[in-house]
N, C-alpha and C. Protein backbone atom coordinates (compact mmCIF):
# COMPACT_ATOMS: atom_id res chain seq x y z
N UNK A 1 -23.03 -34.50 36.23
CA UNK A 1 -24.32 -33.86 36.38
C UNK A 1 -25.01 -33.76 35.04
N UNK A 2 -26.21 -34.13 34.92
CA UNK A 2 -26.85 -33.65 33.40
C UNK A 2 -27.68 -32.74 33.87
N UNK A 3 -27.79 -31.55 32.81
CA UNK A 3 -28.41 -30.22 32.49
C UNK A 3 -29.53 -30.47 33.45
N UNK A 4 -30.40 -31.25 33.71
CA UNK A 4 -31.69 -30.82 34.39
C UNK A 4 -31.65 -31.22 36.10
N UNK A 5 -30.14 -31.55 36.32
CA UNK A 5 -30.21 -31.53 37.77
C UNK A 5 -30.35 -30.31 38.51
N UNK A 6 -31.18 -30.48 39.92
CA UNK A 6 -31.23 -29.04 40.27
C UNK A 6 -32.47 -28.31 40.13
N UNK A 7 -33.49 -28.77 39.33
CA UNK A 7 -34.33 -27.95 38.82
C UNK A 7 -35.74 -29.26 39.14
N UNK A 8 -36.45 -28.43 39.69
CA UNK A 8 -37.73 -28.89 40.39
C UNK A 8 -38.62 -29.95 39.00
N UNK A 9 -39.63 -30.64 39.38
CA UNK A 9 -40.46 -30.87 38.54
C UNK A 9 -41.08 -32.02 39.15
N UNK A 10 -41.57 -32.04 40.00
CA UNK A 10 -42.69 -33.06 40.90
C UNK A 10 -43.74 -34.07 39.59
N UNK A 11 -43.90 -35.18 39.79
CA UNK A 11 -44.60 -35.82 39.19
C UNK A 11 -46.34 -35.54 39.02
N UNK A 12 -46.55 -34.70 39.60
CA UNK A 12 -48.14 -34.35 39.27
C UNK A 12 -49.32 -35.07 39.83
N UNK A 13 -49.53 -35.72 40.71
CA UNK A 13 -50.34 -36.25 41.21
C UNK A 13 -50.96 -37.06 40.66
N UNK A 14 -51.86 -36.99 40.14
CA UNK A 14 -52.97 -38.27 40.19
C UNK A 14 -52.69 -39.64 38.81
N UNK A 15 -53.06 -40.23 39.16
CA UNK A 15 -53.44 -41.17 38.57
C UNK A 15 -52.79 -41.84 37.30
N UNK A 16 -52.58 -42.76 36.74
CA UNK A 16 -52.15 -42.90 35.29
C UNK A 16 -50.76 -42.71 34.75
N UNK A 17 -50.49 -42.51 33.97
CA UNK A 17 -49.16 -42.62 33.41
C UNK A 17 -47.94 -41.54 34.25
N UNK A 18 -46.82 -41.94 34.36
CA UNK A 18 -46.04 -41.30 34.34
C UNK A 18 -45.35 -40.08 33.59
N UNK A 19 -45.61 -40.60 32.66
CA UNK A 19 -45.08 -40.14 31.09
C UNK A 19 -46.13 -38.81 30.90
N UNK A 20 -46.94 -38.30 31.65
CA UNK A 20 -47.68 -37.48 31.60
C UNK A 20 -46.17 -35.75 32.16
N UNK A 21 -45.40 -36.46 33.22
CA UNK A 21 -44.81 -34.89 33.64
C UNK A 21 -44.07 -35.08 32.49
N UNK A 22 -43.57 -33.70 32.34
CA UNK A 22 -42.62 -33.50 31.14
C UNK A 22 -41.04 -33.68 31.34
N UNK A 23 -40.21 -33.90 30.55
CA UNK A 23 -38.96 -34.28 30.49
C UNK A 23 -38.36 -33.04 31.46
N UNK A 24 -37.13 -32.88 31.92
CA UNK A 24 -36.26 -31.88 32.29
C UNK A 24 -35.92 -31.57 30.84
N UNK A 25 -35.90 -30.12 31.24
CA UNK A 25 -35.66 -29.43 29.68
C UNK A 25 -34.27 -29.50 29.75
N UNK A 26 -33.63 -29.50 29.27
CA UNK A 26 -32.26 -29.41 28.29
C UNK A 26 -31.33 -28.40 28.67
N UNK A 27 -32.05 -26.90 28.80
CA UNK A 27 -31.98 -25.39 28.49
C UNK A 27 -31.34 -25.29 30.22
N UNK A 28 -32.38 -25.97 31.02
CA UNK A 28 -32.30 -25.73 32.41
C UNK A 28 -30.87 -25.74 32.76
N UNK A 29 -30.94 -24.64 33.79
CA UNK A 29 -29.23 -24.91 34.45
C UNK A 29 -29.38 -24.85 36.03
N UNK A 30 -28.32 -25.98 36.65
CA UNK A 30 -28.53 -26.26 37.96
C UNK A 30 -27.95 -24.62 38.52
N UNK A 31 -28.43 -24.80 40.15
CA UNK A 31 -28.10 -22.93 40.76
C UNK A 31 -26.57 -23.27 40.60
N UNK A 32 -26.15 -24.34 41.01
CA UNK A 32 -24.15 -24.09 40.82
C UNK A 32 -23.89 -23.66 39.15
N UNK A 33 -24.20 -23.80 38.37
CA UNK A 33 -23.79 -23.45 37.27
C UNK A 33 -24.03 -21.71 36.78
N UNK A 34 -25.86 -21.51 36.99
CA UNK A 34 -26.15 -20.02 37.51
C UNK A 34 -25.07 -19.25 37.97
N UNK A 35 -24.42 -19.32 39.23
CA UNK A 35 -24.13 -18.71 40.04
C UNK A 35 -22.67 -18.71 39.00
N UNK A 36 -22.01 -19.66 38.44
CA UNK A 36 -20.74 -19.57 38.04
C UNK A 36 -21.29 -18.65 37.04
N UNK A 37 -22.34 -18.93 36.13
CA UNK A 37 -22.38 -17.79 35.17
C UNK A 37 -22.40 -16.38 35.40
N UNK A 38 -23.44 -15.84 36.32
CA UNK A 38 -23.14 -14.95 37.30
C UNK A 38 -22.01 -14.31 37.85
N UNK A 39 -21.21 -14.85 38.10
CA UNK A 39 -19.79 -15.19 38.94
C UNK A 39 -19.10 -14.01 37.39
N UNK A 40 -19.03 -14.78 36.40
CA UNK A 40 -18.51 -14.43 35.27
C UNK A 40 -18.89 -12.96 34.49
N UNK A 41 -20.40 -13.30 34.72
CA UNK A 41 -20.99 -11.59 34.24
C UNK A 41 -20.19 -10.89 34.99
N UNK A 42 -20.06 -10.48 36.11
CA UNK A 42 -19.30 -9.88 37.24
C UNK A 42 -18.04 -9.00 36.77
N UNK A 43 -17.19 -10.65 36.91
CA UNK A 43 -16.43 -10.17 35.82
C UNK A 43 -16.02 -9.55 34.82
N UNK A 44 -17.05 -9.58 34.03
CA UNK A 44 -16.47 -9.26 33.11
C UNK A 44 -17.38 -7.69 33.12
N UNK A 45 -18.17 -7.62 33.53
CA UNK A 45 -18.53 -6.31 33.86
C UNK A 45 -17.60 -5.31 34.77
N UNK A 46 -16.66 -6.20 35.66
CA UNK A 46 -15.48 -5.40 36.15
C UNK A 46 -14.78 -5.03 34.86
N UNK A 47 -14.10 -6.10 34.23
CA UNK A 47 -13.16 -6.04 33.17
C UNK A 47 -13.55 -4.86 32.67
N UNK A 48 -14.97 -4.41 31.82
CA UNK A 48 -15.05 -3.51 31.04
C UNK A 48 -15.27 -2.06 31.38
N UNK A 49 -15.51 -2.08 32.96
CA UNK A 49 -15.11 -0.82 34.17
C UNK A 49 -14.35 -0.38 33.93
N UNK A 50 -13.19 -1.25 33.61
CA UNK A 50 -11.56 -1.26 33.81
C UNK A 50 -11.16 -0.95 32.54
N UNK A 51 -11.41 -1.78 31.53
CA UNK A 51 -11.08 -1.23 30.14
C UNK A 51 -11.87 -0.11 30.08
N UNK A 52 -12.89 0.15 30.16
CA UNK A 52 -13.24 1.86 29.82
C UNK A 52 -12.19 3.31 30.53
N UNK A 53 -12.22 2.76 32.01
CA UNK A 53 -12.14 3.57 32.96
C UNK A 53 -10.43 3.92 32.56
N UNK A 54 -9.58 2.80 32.16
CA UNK A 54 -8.17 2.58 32.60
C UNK A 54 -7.30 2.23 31.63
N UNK A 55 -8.13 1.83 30.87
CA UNK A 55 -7.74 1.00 29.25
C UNK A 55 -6.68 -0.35 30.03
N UNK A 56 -7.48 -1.13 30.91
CA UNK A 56 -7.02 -2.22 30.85
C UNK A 56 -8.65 -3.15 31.34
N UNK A 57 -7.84 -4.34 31.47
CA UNK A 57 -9.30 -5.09 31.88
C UNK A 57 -8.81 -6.92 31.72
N UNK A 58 -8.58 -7.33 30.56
CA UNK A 58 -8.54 -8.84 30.51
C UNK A 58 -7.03 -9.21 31.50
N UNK A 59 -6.17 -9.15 31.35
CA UNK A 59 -5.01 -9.83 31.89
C UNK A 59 -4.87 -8.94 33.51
N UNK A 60 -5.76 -7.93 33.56
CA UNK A 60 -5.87 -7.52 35.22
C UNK A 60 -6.66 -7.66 36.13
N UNK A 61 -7.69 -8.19 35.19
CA UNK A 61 -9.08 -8.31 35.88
C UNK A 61 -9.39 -9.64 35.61
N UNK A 62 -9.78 -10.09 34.12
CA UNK A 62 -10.26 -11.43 33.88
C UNK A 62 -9.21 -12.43 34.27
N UNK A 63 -8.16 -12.55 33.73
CA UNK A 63 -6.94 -13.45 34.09
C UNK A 63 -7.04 -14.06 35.67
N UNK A 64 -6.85 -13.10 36.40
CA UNK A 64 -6.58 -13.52 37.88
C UNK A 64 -7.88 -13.95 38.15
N UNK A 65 -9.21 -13.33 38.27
CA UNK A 65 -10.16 -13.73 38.38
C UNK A 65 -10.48 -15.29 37.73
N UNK A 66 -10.38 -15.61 36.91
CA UNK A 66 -10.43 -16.87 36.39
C UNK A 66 -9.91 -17.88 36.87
N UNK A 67 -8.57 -17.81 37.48
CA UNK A 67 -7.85 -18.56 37.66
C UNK A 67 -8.03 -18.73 39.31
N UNK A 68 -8.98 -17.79 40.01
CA UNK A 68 -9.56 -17.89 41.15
C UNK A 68 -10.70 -18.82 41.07
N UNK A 69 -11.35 -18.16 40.02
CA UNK A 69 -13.00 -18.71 40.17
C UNK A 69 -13.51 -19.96 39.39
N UNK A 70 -12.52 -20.49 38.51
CA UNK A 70 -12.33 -21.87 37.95
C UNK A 70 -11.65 -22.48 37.66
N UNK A 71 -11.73 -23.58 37.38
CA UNK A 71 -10.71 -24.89 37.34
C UNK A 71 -9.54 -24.96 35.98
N UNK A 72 -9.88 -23.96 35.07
CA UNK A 72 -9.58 -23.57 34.04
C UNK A 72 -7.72 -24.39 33.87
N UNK A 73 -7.47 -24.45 32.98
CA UNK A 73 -5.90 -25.01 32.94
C UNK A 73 -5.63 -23.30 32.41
N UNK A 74 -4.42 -22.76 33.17
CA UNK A 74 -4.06 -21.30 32.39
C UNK A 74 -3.80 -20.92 31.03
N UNK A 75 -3.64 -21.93 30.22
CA UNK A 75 -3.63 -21.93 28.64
C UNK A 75 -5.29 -21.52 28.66
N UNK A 76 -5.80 -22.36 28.82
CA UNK A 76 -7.65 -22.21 28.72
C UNK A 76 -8.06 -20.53 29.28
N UNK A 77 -7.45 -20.33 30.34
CA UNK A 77 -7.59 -18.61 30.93
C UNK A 77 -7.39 -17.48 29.63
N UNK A 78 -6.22 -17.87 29.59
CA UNK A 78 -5.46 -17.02 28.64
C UNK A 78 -6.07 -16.83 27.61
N UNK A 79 -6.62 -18.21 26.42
CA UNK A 79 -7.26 -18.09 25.32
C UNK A 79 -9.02 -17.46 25.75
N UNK A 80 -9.28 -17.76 26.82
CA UNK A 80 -10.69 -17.57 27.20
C UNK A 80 -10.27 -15.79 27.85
N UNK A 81 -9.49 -15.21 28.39
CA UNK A 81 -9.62 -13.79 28.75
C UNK A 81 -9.18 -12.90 27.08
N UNK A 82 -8.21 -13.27 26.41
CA UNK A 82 -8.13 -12.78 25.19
C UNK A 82 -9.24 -12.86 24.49
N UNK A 83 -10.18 -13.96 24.00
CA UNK A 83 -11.16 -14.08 22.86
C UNK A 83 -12.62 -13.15 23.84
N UNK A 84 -12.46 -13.34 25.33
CA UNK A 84 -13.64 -12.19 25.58
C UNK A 84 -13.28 -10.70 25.71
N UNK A 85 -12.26 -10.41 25.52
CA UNK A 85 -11.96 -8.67 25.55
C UNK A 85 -11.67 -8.20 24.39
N UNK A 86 -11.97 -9.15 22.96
CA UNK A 86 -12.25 -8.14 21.49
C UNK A 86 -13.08 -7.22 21.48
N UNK A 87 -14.58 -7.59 21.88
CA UNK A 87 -15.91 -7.00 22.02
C UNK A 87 -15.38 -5.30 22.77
N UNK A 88 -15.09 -5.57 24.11
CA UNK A 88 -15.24 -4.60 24.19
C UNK A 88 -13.46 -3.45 24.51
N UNK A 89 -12.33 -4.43 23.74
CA UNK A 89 -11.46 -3.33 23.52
C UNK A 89 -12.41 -2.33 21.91
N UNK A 90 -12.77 -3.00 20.95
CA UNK A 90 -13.64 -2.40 20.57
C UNK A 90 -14.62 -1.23 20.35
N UNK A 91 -15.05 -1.70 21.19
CA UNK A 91 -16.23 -0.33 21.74
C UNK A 91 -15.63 0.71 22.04
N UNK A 92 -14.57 0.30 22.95
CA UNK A 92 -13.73 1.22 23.72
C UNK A 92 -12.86 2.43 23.19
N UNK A 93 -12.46 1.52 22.19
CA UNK A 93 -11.54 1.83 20.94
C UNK A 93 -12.33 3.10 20.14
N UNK A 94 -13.54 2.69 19.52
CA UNK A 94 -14.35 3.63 18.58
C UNK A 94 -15.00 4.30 19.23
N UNK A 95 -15.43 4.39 20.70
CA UNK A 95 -15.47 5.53 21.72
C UNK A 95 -14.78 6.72 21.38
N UNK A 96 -13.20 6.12 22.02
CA UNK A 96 -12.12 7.15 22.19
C UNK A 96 -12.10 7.63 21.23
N UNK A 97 -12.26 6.87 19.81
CA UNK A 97 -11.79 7.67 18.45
C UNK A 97 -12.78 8.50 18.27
N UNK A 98 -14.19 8.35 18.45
CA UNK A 98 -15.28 9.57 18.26
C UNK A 98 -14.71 10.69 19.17
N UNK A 99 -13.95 10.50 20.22
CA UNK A 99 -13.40 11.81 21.05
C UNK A 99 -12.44 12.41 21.02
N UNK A 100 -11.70 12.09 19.76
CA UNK A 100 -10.49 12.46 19.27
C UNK A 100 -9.50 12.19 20.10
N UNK A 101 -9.53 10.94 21.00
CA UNK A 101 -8.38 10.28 22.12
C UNK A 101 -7.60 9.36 21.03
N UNK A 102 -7.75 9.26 19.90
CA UNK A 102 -7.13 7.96 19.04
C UNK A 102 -5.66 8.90 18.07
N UNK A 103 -4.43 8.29 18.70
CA UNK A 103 -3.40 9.06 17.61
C UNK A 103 -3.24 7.87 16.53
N UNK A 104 -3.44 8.08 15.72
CA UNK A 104 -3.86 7.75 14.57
C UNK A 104 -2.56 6.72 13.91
N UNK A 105 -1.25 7.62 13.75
CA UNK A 105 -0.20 7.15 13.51
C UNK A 105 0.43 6.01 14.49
N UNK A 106 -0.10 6.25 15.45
CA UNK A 106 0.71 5.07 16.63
C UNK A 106 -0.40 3.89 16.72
N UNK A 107 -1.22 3.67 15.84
CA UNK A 107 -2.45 2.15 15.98
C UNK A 107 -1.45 1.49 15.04
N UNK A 108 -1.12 1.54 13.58
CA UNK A 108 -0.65 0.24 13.12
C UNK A 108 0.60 0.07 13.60
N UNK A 109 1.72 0.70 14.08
CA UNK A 109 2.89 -0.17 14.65
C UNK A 109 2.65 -1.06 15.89
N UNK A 110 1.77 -0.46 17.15
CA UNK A 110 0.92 -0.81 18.05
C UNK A 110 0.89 -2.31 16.97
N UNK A 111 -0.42 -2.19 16.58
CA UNK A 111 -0.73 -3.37 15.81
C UNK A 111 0.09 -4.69 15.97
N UNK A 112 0.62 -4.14 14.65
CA UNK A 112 1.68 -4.98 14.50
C UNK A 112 2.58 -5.54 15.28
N UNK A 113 3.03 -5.08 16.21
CA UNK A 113 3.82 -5.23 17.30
C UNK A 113 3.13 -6.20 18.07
N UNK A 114 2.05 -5.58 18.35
CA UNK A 114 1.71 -6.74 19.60
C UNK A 114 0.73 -8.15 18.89
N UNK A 115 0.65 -7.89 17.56
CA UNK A 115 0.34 -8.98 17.14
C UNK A 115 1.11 -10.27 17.01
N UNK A 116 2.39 -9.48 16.49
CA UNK A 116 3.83 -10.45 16.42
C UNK A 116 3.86 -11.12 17.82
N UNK A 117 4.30 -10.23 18.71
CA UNK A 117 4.47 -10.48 19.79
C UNK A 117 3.01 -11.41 20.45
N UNK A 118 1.93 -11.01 20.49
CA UNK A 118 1.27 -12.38 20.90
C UNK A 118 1.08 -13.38 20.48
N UNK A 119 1.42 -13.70 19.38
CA UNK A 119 1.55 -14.80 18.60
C UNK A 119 2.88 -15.41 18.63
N UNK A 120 3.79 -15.23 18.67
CA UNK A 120 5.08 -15.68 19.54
C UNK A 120 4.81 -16.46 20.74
N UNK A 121 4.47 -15.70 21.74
CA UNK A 121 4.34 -15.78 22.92
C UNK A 121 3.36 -16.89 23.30
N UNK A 122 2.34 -16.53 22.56
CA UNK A 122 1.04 -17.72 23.05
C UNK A 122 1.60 -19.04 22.44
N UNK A 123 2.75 -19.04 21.37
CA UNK A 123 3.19 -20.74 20.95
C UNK A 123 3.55 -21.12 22.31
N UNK A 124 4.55 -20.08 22.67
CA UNK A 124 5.67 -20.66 23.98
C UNK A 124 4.72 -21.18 25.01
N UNK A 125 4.16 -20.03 25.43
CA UNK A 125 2.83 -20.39 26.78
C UNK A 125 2.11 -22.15 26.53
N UNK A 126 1.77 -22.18 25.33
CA UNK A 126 1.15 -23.30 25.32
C UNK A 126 1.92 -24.58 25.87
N UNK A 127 3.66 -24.27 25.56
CA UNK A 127 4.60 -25.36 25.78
C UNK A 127 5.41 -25.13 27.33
N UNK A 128 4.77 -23.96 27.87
CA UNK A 128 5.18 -24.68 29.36
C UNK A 128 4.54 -25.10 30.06
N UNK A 129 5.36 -25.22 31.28
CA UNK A 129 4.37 -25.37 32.26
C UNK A 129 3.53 -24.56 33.13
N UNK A 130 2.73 -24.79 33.53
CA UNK A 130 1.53 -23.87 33.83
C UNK A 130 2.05 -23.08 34.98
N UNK A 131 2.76 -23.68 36.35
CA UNK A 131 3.09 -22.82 37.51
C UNK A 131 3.98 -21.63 37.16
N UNK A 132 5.32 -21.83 36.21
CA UNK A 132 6.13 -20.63 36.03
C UNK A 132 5.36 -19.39 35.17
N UNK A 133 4.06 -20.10 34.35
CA UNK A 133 3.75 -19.00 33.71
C UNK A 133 2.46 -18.24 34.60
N UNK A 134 2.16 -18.73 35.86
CA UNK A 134 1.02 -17.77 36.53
C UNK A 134 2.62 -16.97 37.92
N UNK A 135 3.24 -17.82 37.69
CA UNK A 135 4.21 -17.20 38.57
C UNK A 135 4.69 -15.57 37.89
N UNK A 136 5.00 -15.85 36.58
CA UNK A 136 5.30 -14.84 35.56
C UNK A 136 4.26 -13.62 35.53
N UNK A 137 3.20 -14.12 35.35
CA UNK A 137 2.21 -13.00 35.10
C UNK A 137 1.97 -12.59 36.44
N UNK A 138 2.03 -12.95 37.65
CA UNK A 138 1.94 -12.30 39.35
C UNK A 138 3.05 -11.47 39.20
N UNK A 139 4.50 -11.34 39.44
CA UNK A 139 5.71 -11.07 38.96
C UNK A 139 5.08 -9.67 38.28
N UNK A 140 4.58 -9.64 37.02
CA UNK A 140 4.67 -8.64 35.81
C UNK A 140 3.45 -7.82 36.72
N UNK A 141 2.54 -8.23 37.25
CA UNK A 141 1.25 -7.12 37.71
C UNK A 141 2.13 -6.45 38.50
N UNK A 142 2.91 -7.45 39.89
CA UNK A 142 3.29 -6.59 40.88
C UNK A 142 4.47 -5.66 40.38
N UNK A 143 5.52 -5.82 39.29
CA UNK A 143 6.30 -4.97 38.69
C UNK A 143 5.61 -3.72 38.19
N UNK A 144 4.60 -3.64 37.60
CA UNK A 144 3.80 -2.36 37.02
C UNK A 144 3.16 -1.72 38.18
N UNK A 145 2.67 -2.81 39.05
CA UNK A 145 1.72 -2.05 40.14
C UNK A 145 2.78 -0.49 41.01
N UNK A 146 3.89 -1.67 41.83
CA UNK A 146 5.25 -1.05 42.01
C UNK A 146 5.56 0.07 41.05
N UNK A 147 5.91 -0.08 39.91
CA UNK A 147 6.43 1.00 38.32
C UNK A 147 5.66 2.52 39.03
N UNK A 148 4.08 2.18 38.93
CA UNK A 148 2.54 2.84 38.35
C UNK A 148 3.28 4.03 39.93
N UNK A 149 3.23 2.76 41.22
CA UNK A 149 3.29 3.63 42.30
C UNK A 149 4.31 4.60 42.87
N UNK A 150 5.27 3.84 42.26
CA UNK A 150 6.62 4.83 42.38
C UNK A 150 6.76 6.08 41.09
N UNK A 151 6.08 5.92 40.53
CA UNK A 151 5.72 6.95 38.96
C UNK A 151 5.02 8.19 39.98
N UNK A 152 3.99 7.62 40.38
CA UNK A 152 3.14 8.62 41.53
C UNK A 152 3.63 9.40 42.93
N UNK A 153 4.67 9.03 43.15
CA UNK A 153 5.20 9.63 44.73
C UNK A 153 5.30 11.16 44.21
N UNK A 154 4.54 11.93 45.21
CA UNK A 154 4.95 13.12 45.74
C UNK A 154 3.78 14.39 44.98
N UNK A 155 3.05 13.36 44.01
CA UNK A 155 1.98 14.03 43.56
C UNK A 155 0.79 13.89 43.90
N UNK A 156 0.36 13.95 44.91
CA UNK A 156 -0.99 13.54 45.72
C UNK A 156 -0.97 14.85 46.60
């Protein structure tokens, strides 16, 4: 498909040159592409529901969603749900700390920890194969989901 499929622009009627309508602009995007962008705002406007609301959002929200809503190879998910939830762990982050929700002493081991640890991890991910590692991450939601719900019995 090139950029200006999709998008109207009738030749103009009368007379004389062709070269008179103007090119398909460049900028234009067909409605299937719209709608995927769309599709994505969504997203990620859930995600940041979720990270505000829950302090989660990319690997519960964007991850699965992605891997629903495009063709993405799960390496591509993974690097694409991590590099969009800096912005707003962020925000989120210097929120809580204006509300005195931030323990201060527990951010750099945090840190560090899961820096090591994702950087480990994302070598390996890159070197398998793609089914055991969406198998893995289904596995790990429904283990916490399970954890979260059995944590909860008898307090409702």
């Amino acid at each position: 498909q090139s950029p200006g499929d999709g998008v109207g622009g009738g030749g103009g009627g009368g007379g004389g040159s062709e070269a008179a309508a103007p090119p398909p602009s460049s900028t234009a995007l067909s409605p299937e592409r719209q709608r995927e962008l769309l599709q994505l705002a969504a997203v990620g406007a859930a995600a940041g529901f979720a990270s505000g609301m829950f302090g989660i959002g990319g690997g519960v929200v964007i991850t699965p969603a992605l891997c629903l809503l495009t063709d993405m190879p799960h390496t591509c998910v993974l690097g694409t749900t991590l590099a969009s939830m800096v912005p707003p762990s962020l925000v989120s982050a210097a929120t809580h700390a204006q509300m005195g929700n931030v323990v201060a002493a527990a951010v750099a081991p945090l840190l560090a920890g899961s820096a090591i640890g994702a950087f480990a991890t994302a070598q390996l991910a890159l070197q398998m194969p793609e089914e055991p590692l969406q198998w893995g991450f289904a596995l790990f939601l429904v283990a916490m989901g399970g954890h979260k719900l059995y944590s909860l019995r008898g307090r409702a």
